[in-house]
C-alpha atoms as a PDB file:
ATOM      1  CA  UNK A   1      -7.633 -61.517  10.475  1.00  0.00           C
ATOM      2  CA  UNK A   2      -5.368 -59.558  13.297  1.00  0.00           C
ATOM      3  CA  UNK A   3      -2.761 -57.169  11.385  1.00  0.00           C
ATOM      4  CA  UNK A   4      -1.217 -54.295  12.020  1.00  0.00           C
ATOM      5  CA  UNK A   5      -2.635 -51.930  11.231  1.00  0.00           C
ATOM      6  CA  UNK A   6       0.740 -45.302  12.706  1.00  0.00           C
ATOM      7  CA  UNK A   7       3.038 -30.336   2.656  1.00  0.00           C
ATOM      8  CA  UNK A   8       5.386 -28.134   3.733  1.00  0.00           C
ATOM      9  CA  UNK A   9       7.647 -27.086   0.915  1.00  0.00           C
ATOM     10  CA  UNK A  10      10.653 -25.614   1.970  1.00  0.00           C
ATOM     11  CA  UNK A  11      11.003 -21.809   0.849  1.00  0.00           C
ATOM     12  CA  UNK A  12      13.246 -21.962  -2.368  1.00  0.00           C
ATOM     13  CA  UNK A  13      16.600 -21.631  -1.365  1.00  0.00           C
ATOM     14  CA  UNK A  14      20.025 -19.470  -2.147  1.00  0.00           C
ATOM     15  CA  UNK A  15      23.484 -21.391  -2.668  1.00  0.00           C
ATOM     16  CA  UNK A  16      24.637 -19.818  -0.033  1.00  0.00           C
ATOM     17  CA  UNK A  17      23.721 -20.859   3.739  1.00  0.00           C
ATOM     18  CA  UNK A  18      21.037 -19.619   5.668  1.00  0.00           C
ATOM     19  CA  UNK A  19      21.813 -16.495   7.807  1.00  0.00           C
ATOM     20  CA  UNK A  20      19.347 -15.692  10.644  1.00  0.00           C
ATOM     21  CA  UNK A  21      19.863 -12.332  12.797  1.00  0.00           C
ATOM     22  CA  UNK A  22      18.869 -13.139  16.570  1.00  0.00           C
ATOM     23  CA  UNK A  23      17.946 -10.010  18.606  1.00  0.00           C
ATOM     24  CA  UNK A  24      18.774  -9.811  22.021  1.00  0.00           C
ATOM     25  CA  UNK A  25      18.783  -7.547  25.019  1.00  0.00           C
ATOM     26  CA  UNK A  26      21.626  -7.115  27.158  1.00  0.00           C
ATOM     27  CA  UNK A  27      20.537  -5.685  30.506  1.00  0.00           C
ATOM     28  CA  UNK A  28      23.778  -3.597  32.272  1.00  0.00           C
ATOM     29  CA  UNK A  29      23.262  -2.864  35.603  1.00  0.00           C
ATOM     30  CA  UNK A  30      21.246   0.723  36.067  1.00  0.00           C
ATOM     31  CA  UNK A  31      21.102   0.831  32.135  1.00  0.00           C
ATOM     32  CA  UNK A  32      18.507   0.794  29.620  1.00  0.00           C
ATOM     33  CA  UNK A  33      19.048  -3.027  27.572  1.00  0.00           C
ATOM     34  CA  UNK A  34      21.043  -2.552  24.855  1.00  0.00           C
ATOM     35  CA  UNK A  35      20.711  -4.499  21.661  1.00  0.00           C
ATOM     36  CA  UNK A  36      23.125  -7.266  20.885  1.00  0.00           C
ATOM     37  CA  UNK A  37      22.820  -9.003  17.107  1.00  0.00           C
ATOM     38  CA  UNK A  38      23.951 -12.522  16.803  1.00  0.00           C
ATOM     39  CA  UNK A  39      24.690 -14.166  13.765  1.00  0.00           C
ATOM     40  CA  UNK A  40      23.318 -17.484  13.472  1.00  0.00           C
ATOM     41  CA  UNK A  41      24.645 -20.076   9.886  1.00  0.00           C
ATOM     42  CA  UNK A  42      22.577 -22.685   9.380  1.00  0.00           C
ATOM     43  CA  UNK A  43      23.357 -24.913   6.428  1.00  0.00           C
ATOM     44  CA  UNK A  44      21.276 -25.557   3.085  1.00  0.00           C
ATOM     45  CA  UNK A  45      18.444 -26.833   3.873  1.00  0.00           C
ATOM     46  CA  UNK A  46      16.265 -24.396   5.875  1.00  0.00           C
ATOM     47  CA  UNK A  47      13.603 -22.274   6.155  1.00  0.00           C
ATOM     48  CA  UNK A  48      12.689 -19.602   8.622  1.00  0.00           C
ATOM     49  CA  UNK A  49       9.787 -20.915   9.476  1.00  0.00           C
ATOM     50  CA  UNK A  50      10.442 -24.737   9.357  1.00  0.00           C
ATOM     51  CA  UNK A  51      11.231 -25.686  12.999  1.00  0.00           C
ATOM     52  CA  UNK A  52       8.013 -23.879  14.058  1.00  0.00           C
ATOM     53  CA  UNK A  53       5.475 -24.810  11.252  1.00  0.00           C
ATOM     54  CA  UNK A  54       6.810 -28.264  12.294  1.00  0.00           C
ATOM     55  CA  UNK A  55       6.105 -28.413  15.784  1.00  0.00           C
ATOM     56  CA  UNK A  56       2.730 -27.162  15.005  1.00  0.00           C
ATOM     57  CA  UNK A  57       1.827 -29.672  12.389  1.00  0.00           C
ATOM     58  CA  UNK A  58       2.586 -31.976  15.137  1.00  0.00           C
ATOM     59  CA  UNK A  59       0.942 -30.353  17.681  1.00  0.00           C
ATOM     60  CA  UNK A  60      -1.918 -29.708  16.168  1.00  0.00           C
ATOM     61  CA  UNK A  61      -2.268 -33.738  14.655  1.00  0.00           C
ATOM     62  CA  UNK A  62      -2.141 -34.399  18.728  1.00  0.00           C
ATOM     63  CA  UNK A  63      -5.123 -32.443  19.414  1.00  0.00           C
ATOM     64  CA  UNK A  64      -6.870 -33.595  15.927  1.00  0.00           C
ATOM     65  CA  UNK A  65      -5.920 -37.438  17.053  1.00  0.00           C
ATOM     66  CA  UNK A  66      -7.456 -36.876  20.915  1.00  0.00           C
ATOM     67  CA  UNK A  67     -10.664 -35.168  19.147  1.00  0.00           C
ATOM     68  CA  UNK A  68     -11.309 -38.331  16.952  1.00  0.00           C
ATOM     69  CA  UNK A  69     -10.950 -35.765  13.900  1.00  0.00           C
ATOM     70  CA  UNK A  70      -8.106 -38.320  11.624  1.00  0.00           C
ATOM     71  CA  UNK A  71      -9.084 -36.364   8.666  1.00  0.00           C
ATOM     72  CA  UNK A  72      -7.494 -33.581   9.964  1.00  0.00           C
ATOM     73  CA  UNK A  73      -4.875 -35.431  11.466  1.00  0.00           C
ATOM     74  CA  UNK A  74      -4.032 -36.882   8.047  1.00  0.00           C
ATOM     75  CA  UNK A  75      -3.768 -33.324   6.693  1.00  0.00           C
ATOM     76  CA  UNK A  76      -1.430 -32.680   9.462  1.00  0.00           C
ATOM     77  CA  UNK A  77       1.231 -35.351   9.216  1.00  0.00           C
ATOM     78  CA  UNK A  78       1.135 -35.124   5.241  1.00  0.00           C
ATOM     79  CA  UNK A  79       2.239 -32.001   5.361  1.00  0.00           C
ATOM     80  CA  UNK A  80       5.216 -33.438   7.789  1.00  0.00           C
ATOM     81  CA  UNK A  81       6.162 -36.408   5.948  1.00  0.00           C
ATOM     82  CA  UNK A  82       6.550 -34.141   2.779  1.00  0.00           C
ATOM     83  CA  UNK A  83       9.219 -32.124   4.221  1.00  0.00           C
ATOM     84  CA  UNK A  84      13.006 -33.206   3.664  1.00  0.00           C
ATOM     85  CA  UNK A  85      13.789 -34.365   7.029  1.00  0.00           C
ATOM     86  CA  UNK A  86      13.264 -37.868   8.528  1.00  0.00           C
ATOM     87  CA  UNK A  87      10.276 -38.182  10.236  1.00  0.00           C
ATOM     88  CA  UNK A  88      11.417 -39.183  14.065  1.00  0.00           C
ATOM     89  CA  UNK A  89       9.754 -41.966  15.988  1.00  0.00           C
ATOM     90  CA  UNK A  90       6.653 -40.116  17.403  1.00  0.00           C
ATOM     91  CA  UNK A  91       6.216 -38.454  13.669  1.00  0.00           C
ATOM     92  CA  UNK A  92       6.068 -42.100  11.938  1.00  0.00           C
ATOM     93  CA  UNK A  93       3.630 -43.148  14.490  1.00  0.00           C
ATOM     94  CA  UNK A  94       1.069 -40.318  14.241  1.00  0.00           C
ATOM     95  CA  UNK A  95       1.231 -40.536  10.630  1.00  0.00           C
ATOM     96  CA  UNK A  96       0.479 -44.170  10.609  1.00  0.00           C
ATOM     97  CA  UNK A  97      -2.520 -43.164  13.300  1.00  0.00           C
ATOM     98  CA  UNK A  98      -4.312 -40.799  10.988  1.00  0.00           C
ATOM     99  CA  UNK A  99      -4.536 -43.105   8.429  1.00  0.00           C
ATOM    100  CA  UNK A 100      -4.943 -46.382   9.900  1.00  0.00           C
ATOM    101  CA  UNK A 101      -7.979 -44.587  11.167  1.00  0.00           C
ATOM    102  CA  UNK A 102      -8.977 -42.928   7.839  1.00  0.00           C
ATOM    103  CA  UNK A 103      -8.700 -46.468   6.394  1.00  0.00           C
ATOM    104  CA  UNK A 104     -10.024 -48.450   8.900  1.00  0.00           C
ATOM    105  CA  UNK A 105     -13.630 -46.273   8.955  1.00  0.00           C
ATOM    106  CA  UNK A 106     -14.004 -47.027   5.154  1.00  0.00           C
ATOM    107  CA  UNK A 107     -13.043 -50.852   5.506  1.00  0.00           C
ATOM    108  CA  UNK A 108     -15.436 -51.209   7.892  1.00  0.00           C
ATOM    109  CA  UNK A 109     -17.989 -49.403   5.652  1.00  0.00           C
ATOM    110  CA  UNK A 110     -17.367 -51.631   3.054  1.00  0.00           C
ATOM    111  CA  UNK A 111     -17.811 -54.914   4.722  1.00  0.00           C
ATOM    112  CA  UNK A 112     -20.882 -53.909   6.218  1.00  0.00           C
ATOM    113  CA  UNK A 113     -22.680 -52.538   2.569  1.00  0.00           C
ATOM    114  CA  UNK A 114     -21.028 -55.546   1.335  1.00  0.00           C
ATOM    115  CA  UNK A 115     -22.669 -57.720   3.697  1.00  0.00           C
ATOM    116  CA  UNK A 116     -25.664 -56.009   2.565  1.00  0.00           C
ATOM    117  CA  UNK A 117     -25.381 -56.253  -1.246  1.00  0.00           C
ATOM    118  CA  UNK A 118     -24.825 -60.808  -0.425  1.00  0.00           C
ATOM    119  CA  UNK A 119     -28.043 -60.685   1.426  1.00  0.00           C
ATOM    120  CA  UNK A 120     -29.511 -59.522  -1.785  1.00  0.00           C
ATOM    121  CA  UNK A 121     -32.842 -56.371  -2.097  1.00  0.00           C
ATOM    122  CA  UNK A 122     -33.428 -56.536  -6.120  1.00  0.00           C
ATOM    123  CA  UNK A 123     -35.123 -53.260  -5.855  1.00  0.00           C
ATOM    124  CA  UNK A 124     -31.888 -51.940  -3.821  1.00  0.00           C
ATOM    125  CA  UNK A 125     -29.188 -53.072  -5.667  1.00  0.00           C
ATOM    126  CA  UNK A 126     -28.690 -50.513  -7.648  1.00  0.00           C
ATOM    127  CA  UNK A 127     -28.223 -48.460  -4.658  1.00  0.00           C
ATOM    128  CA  UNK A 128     -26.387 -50.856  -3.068  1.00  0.00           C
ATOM    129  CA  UNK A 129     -23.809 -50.925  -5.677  1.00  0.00           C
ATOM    130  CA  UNK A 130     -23.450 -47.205  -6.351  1.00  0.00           C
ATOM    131  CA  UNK A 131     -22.804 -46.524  -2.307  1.00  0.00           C
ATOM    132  CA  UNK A 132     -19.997 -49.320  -2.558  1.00  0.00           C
ATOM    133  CA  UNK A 133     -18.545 -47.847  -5.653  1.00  0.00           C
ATOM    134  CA  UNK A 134     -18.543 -44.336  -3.636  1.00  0.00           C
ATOM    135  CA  UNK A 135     -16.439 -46.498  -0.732  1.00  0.00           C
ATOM    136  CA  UNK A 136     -14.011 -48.094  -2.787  1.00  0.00           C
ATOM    137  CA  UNK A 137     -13.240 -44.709  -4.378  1.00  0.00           C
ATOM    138  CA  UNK A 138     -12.511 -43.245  -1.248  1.00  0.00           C
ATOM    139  CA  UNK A 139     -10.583 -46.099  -0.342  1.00  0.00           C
ATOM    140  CA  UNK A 140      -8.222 -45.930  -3.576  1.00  0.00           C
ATOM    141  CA  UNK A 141      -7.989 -42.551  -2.909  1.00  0.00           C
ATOM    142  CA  UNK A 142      -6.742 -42.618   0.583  1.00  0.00           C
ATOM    143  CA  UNK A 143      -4.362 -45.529  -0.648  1.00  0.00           C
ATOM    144  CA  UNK A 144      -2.942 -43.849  -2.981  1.00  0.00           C
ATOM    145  CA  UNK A 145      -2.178 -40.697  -1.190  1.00  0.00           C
ATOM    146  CA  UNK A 146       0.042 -42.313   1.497  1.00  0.00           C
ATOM    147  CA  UNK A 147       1.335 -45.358  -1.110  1.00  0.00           C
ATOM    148  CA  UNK A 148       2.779 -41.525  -2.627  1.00  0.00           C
ATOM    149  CA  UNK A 149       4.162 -40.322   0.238  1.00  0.00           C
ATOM    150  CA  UNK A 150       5.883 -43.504   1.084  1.00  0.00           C
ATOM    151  CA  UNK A 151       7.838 -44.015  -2.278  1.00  0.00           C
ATOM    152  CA  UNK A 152       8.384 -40.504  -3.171  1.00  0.00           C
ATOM    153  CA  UNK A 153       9.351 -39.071   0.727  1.00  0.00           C
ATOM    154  CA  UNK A 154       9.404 -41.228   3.701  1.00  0.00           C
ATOM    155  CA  UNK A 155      11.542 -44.597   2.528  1.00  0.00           C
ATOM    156  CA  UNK A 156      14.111 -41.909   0.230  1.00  0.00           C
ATOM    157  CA  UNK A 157      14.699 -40.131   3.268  1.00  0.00           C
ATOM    158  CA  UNK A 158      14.969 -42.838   5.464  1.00  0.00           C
ATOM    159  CA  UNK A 159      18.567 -43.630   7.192  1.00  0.00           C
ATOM    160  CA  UNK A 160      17.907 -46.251  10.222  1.00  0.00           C
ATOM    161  CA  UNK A 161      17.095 -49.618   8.941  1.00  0.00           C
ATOM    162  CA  UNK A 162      13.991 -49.781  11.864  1.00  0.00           C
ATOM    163  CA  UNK A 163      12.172 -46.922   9.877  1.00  0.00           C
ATOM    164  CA  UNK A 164      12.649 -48.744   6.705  1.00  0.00           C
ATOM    165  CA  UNK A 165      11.411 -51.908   7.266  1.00  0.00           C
ATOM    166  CA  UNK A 166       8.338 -49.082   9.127  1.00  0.00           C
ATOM    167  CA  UNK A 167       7.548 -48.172   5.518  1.00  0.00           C
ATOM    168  CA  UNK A 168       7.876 -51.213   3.122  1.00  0.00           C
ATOM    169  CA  UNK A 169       5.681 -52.700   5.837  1.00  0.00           C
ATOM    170  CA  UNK A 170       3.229 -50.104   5.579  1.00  0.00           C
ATOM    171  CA  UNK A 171       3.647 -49.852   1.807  1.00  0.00           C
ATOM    172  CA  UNK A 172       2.494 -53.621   2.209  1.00  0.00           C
ATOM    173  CA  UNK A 173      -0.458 -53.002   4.612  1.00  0.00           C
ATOM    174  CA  UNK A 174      -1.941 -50.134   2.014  1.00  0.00           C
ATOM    175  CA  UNK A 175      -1.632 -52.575  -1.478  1.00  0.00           C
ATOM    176  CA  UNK A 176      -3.420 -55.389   0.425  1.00  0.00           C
ATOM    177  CA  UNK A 177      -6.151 -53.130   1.819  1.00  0.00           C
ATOM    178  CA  UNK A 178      -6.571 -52.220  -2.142  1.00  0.00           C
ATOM    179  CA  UNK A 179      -6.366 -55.971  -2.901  1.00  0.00           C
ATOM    180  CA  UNK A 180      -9.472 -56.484  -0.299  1.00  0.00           C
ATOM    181  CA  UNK A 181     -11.692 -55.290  -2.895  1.00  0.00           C
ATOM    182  CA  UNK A 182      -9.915 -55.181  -6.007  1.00  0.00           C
ATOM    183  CA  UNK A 183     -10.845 -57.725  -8.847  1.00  0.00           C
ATOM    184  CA  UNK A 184      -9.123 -59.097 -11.943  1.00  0.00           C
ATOM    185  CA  UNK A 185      -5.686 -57.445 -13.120  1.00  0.00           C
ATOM    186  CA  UNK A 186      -5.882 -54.657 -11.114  1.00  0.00           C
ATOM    187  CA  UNK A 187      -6.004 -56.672  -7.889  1.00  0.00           C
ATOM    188  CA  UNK A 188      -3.418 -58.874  -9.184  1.00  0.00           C
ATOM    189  CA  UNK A 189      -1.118 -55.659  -9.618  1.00  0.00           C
ATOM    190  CA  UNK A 190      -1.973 -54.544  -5.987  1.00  0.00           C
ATOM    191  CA  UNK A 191      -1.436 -57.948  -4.689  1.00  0.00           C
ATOM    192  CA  UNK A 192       2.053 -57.986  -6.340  1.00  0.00           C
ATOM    193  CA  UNK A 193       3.050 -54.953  -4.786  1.00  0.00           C
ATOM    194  CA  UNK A 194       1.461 -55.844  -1.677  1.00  0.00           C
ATOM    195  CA  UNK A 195       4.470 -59.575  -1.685  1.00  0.00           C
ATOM    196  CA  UNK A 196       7.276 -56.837  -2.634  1.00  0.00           C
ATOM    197  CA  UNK A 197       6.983 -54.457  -0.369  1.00  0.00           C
ATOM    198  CA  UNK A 198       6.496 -57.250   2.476  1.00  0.00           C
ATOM    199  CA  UNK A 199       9.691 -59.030   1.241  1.00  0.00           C
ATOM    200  CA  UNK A 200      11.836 -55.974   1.158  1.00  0.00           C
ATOM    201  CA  UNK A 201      10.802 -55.252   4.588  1.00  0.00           C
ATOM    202  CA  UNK A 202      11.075 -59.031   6.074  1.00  0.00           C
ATOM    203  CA  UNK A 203      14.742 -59.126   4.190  1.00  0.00           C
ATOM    204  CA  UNK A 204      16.261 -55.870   6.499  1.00  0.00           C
ATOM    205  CA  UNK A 205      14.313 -56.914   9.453  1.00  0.00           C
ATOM    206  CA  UNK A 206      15.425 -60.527   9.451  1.00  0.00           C
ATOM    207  CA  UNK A 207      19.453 -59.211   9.167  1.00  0.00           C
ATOM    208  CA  UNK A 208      18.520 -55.721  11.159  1.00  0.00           C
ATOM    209  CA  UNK A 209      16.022 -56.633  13.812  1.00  0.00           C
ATOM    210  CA  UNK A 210      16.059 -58.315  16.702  1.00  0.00           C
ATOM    211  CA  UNK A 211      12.869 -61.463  16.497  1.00  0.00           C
ATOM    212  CA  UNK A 212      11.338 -59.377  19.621  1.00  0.00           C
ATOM    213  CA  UNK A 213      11.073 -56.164  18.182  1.00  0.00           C
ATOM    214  CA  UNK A 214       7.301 -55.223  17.471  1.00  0.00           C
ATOM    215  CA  UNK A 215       8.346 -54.386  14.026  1.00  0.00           C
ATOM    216  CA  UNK A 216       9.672 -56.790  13.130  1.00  0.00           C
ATOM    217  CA  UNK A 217       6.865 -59.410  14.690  1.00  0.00           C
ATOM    218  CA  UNK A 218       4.297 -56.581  12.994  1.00  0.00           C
ATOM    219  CA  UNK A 219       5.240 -57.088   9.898  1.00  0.00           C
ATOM    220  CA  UNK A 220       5.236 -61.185  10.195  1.00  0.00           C
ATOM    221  CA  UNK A 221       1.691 -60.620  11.687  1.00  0.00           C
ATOM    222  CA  UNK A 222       0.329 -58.700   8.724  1.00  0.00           C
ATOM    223  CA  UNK A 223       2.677 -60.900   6.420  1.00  0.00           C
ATOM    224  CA  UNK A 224       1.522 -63.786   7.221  1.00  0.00           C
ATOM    225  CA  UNK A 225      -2.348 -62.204   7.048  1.00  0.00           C
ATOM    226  CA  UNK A 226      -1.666 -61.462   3.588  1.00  0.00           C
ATOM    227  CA  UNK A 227      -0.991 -65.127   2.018  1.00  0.00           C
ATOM    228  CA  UNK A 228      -4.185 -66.195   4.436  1.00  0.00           C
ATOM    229  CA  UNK A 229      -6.205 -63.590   3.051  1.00  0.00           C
ATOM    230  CA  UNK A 230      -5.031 -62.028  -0.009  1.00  0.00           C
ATOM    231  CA  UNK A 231      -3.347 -65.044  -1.577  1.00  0.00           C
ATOM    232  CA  UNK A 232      -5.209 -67.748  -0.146  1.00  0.00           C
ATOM    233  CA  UNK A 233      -2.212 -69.850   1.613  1.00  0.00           C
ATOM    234  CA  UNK A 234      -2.720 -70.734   4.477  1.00  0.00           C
ATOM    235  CA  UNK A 235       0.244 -73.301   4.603  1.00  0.00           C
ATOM    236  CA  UNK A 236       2.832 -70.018   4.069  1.00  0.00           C
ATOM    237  CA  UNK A 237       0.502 -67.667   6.583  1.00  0.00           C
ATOM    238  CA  UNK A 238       1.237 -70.291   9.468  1.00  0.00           C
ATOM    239  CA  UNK A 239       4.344 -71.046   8.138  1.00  0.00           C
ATOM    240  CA  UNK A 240       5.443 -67.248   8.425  1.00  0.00           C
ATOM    241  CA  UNK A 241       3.638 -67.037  11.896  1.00  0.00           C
ATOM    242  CA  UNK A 242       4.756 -70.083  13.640  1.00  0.00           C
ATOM    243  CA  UNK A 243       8.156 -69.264  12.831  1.00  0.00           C
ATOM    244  CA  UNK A 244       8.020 -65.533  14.008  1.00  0.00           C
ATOM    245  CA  UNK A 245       6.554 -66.472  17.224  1.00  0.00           C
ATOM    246  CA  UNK A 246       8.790 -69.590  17.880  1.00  0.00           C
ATOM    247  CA  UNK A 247      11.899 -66.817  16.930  1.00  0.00           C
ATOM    248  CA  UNK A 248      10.474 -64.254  19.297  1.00  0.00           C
ATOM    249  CA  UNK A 249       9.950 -66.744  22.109  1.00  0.00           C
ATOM    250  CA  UNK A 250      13.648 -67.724  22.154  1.00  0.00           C
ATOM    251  CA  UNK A 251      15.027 -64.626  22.568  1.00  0.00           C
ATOM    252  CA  UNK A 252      12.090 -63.550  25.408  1.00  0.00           C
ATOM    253  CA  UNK A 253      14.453 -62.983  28.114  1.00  0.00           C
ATOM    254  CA  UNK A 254      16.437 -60.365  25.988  1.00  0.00           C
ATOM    255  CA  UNK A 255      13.029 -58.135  25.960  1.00  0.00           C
ATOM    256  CA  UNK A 256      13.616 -54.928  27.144  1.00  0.00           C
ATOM    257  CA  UNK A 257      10.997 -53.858  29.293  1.00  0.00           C
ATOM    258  CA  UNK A 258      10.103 -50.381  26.831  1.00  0.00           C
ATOM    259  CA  UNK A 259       8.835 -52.531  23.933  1.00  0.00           C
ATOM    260  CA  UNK A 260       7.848 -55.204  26.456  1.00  0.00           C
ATOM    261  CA  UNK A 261       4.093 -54.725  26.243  1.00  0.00           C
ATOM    262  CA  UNK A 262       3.827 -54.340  22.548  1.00  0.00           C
ATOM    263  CA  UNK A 263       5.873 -57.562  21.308  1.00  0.00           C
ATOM    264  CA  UNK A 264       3.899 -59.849  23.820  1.00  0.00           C
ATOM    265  CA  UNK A 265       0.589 -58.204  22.691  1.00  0.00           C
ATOM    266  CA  UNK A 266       1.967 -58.959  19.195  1.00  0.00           C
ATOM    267  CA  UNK A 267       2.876 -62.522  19.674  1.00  0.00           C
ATOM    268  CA  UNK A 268      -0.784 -63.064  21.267  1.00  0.00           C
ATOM    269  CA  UNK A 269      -2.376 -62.140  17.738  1.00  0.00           C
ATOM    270  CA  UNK A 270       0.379 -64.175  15.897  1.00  0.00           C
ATOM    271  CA  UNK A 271      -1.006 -66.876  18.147  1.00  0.00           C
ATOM    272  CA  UNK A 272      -4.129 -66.259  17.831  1.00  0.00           C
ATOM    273  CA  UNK A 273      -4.104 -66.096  14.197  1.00  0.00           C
ATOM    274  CA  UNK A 274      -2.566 -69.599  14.284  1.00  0.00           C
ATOM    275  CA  UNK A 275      -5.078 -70.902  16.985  1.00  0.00           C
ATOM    276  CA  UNK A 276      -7.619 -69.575  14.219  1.00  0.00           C
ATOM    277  CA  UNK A 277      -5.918 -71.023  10.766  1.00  0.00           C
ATOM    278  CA  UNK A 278      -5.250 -74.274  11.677  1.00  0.00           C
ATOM    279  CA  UNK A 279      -8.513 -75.091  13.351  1.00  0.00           C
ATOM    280  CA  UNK A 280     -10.002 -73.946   9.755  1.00  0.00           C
ATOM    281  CA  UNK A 281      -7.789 -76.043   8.101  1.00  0.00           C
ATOM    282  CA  UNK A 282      -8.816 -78.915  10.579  1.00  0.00           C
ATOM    283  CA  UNK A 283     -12.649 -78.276  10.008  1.00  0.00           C
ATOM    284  CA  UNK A 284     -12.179 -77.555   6.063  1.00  0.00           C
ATOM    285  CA  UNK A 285     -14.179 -74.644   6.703  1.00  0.00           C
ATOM    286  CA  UNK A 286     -13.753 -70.603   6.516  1.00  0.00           C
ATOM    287  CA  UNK A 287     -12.837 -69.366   9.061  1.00  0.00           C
ATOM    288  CA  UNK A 288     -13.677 -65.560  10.555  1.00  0.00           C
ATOM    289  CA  UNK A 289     -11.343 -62.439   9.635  1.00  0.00           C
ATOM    290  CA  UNK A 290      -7.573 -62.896  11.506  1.00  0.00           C
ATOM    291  CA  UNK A 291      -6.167 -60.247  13.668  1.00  0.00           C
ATOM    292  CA  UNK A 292      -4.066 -58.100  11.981  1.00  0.00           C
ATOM    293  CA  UNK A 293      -1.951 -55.580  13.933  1.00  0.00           C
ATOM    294  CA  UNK A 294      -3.702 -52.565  15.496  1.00  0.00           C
ATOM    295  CA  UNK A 295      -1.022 -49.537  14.900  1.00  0.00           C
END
């Protein structure tokens, strides 16, 4: 199925405001520079070294991201998202990068041992099972770390209503990758989860967002993927798809041509997806995976 699917502590700080002396040189004409100090206030919070470890945490997740090394680039933007501030636009997205990636390589992993363990080596089960196990812990654990970072930083610190319905959506995503493989109460925890943090998000986009904006048709995309998948409705999937493209299709000629390319591409998968369901349905057969969305 097509979904989507993109720490710094602060230095403990005084009551009183920040006070940073700036040196500078004043050059007078046939002089040696003289010194001039400036006083600079900045107010609670800051640290010295905040705007620049920053940048570089940034910087360096770029390079990590163009190297193929998402590991890395997870370690980068955690330490970003657990600072204070709101993460901007291009901070949200690398974040979601690095781990889409770190999650998607394990996923992968675990369909294909899966596969594996259905085709069935007696002798190798054993094995079989025990490399699985070693996948699904990594996969809780990588889960878990960003499901943190989401409640406990990024949606607190949130003030736009865009980057909120960013994060439930993505609080969403990360339950129903743990629902995947999940069984018994457990995945019926995750899976709950999973339906609240999607309906938080679709209530502020559907009042907030516009029906073009590739959040907004995101989250219906991977919505609508999780009662297919995860819940096993495929009435509500096309239900929630159907009426997310039909929305977005209205209001086309209000696109604006910067998030042009995404919401089309996004609408193709919603169609696709629907192409895909209802032909199962149709059949009374399974059908393959859906598209989700590809951050």
């Amino acid at each position: 199925t097509q979904s989507s699917d993109n720490c710094l502590e602060l230095e403990k700080q005084k009551k009183n405001p920040a006070v940073i002396i700036i040196l500078s040189f004043k050059f007078e004409p046939h002089s040696l520079p003289t010194t001039v100090f400036n006083q600079v206030t900045f107010p609670l919070p800051f640290s010295f070294s905040f705007i620049m470890d920053r940048e570089a945490l940034v910087y360096k997740a770029k390079l990590a991201e163009q190297a193929e090394r998402f590991d890395e680039m997870v370690t980068d933007m955690k330490d970003v998202a657990r600072q204070p501030q709101e993460l901007t636009v291009e901070e949200r997205n690398l974040l979601s990068v690095a781990y889409k990636n770190v999650i998607g390589s394990r996923r992968a992993s675990w369909r294909v041992v899966t596969s594996i363990e259905q085709k069935g080596d007696p002798d190798k089960m054993s094995i079989i099972k025990d490399y699985k196990a070693k996948i699904e812990t990594e996969l809780v654990d990588i889960c878990n770390d960003i499901l943190s970072i989401i409640e406990d930083s990024l949606i607190p610190n949130s003030t736009s209503e865009e980057a909120k319905v960013f994060y439930y959506k993505m609080k969403g995503d990360y339950h129903r990758y743990l629902s995947e493989f999940q069984v018994g109460d457990v995945r019926k925890g995750s899976a709950g989860a999973a339906l609240d943090a999607y309906q938080a998000a679709s209530g502020i986009a559907s009042s907030d967002l516009p029906p073009t904006h590739p959040i907004r048709l995101g989250l219906a995309l991977n919505f609508s993927v999780f009662y297919y998948e995860i819940l096993n409705s495929p009435d509500k999937a096309c239900q929630i798809a159907k009426q997310a493209f039909d929305d977005a299709i209205a209001e086309l000629d209000t696109l604006n041509e910067e998030s042009y390319k995404d919401s089309t591409l996004i609408m193709q998968l919603l169609r696709d997806n629907l192409t895909l369901w209802t032909s199962d349905q149709a059949e009374g057969e399974e059908g393959a995976d859906a598209a989700d969305e590809k951050e």
